[in-house]
C-alpha atoms as a PDB file:
ATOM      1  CA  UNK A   1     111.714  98.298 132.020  1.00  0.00           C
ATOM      2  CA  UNK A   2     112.699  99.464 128.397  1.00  0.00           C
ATOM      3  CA  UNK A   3     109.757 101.778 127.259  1.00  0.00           C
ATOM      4  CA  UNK A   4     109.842 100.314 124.004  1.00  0.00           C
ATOM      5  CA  UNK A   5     109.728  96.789 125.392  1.00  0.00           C
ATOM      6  CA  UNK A   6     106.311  97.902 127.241  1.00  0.00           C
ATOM      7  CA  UNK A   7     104.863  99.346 124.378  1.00  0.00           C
ATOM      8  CA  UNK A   8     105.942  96.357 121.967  1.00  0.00           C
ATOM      9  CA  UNK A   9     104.367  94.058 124.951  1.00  0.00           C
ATOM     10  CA  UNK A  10     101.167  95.764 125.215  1.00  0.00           C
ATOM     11  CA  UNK A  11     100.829  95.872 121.469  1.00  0.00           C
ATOM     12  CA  UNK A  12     101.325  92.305 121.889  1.00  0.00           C
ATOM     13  CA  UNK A  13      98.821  91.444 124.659  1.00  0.00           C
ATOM     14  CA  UNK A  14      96.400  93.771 122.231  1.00  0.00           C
ATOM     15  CA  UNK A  15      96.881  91.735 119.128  1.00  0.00           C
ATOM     16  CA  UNK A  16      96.553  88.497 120.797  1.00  0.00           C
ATOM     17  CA  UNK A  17      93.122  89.691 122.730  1.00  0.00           C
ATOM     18  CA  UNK A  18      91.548  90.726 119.275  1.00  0.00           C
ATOM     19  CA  UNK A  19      92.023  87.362 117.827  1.00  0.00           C
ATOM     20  CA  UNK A  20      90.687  85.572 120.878  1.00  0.00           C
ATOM     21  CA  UNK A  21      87.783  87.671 120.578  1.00  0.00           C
ATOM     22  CA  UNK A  22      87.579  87.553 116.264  1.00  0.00           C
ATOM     23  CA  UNK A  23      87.395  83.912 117.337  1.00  0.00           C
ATOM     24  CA  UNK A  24      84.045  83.773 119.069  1.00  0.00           C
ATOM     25  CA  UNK A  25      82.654  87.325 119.669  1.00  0.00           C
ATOM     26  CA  UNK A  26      81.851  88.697 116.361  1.00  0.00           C
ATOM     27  CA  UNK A  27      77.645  88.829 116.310  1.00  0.00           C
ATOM     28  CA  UNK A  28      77.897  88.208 112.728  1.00  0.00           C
ATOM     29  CA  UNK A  29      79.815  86.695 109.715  1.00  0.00           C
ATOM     30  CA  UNK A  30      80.764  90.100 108.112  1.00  0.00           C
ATOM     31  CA  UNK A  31      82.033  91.413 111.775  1.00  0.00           C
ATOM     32  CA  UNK A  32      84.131  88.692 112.364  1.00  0.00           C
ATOM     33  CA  UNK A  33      85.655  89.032 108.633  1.00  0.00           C
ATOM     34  CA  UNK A  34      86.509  92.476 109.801  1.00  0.00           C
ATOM     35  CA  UNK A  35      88.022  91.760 112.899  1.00  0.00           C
ATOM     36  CA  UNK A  36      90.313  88.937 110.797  1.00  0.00           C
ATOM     37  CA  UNK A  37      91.362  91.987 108.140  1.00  0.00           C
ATOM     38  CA  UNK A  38      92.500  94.285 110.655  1.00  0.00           C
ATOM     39  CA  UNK A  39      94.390  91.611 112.769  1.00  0.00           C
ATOM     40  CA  UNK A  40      95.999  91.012 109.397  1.00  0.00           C
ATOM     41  CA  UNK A  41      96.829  94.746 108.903  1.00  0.00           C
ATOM     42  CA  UNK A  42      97.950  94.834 112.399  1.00  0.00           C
ATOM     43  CA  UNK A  43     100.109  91.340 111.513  1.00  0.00           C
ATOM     44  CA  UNK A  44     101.502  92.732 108.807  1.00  0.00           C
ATOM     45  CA  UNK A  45     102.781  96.487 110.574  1.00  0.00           C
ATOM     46  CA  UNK A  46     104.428  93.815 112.996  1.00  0.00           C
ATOM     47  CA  UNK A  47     105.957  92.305 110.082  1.00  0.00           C
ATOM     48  CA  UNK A  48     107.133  95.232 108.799  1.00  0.00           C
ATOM     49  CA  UNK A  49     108.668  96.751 112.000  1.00  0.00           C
ATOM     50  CA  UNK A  50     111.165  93.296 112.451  1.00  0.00           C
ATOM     51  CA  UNK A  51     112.370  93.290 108.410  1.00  0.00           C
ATOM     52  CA  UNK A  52     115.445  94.823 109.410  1.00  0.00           C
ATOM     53  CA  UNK A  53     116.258  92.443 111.858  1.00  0.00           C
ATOM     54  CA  UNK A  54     115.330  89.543 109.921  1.00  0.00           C
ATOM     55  CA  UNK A  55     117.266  87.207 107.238  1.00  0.00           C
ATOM     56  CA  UNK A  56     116.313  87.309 103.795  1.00  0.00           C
ATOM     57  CA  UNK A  57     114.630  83.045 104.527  1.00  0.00           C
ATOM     58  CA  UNK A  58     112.546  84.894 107.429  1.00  0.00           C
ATOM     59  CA  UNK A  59     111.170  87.820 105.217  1.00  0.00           C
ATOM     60  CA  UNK A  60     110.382  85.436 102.576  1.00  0.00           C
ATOM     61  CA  UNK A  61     108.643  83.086 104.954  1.00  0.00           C
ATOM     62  CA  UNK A  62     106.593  85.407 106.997  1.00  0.00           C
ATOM     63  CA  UNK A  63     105.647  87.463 104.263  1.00  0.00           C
ATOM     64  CA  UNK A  64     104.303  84.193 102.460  1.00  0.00           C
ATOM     65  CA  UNK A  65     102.281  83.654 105.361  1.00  0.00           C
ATOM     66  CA  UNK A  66     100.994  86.865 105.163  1.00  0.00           C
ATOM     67  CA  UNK A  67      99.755  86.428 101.610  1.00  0.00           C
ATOM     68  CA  UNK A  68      98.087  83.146 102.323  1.00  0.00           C
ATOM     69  CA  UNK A  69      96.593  85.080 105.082  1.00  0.00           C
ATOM     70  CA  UNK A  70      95.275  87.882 102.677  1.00  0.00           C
ATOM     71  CA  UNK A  71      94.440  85.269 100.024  1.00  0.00           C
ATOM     72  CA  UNK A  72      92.327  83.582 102.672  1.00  0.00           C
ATOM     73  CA  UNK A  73      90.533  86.451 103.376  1.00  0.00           C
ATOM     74  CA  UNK A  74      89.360  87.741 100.170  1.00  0.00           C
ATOM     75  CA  UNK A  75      88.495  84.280  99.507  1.00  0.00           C
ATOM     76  CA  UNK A  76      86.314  84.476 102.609  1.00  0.00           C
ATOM     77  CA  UNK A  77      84.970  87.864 101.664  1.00  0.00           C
ATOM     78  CA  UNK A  78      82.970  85.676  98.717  1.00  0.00           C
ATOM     79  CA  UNK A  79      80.968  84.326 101.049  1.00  0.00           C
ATOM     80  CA  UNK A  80      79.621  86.759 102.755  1.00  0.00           C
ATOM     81  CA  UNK A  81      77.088  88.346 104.020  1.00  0.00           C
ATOM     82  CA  UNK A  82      75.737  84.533 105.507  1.00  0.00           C
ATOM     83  CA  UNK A  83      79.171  82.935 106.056  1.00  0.00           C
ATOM     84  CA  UNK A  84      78.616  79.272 106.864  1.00  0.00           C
ATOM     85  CA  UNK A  85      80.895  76.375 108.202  1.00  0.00           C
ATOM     86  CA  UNK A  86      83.293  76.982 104.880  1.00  0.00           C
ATOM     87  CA  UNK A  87      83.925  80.669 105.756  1.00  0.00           C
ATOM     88  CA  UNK A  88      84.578  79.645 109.711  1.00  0.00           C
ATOM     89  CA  UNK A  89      86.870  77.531 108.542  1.00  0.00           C
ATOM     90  CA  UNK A  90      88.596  79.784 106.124  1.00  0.00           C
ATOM     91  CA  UNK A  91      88.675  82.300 108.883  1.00  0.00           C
ATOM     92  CA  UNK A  92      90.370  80.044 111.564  1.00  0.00           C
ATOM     93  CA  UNK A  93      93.149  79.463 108.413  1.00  0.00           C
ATOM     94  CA  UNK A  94      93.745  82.807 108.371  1.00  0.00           C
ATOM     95  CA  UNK A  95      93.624  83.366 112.715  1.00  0.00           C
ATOM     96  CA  UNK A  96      96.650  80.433 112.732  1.00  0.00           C
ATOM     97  CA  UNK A  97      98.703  81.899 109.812  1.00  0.00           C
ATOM     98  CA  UNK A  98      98.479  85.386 111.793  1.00  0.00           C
ATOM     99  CA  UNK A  99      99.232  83.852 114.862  1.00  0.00           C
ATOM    100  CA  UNK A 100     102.280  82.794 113.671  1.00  0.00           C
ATOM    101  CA  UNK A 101     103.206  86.227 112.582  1.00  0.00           C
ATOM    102  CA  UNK A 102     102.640  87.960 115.571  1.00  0.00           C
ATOM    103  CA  UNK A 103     104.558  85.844 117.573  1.00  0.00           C
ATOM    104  CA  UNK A 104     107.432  87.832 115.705  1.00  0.00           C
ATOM    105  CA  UNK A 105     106.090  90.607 118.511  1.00  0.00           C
ATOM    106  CA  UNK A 106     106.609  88.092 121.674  1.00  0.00           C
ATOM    107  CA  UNK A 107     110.258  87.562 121.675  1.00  0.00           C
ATOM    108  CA  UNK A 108     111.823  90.983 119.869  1.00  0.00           C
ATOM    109  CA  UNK A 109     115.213  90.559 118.356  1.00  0.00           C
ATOM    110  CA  UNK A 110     114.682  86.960 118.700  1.00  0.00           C
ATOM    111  CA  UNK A 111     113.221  85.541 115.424  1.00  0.00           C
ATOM    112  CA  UNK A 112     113.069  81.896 114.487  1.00  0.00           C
ATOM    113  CA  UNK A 113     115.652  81.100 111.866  1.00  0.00           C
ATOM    114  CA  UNK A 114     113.569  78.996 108.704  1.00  0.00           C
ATOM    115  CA  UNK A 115     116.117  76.351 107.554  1.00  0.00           C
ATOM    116  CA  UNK A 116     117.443  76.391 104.228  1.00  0.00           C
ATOM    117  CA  UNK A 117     116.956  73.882 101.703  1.00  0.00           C
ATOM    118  CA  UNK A 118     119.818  72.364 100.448  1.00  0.00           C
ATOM    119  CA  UNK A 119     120.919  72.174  97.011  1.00  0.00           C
ATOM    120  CA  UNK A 120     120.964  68.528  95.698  1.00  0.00           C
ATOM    121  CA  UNK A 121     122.949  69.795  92.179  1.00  0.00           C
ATOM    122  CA  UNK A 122     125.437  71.915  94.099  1.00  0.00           C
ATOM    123  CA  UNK A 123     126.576  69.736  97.580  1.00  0.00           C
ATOM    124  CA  UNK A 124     129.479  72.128  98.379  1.00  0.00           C
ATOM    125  CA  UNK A 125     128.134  75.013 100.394  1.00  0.00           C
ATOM    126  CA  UNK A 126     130.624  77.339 102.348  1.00  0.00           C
ATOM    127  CA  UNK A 127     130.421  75.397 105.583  1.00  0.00           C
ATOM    128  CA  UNK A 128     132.325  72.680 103.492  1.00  0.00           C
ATOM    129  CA  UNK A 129     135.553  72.100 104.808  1.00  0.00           C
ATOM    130  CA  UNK A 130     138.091  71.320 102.025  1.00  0.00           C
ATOM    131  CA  UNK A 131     135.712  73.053  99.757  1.00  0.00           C
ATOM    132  CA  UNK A 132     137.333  72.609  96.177  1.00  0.00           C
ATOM    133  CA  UNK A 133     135.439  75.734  94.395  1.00  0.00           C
END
């Protein structure tokens, strides 16, 4: 096996284990908001790392969900240090949008294409046949 596939796997496997337990093993509000903000910085290194290997409607995407994710959390942070059923939910916002992220990790090389919008005011694209540009 590739050594770089191992260590991209295990990173995986890590990443994936700390959100399971930022889920239900913090002992209290502000430990669990800490365990979100470094899956996010771990998230976003993972984003990072695939850029080059992404299109332009993939960076754009993920890195929007990354600043929903950060948004999330500061907006979480507010509500600290007694947390409440508000701040568990903002919190399990911000596990999903990172979850969705890392899976960029599971299946290297393979990222999921974001479809493009079309443009209503200009119907010829380049896929056009006959296109009369």
């Amino acid at each position: 096996m590739n050594p770089r596939t191992t260590t991209r796997s295990l990173l995986f496997l890590a990443v994936v284990l700390a959100l399971a337990t930022a889920a239900g093993c913090a002992a209290t509000p502000q430990d669990r908001w800490f365990q979100q903000r470094e899956a996010l910085n771990t998230a976003n290194r993972i984003y990072l790392a695939h850029v080059p290997v992404m299109t332009d409607e993939q960076i754009v995407h993920h890195g929007e969900l990354l600043q929903t994710a950060r948004a999330q959390l500061d907006q979480a942070k507010t509500q600290l240090p007694e947390g409440g059923s508000t701040f568990d939910t903002t919190l399990d916002m911000v596990e999903a949008l990172l979850t969705r992220v890392i899976a960029l990790e599971a299946a290297p090389g393979s990222v999921t294409p974001v479809p493009a919008v079309p443009d209503p005011a200009n119907p010829n694209t380049e896929d056009t046949p006959n296109d009369t540009r």
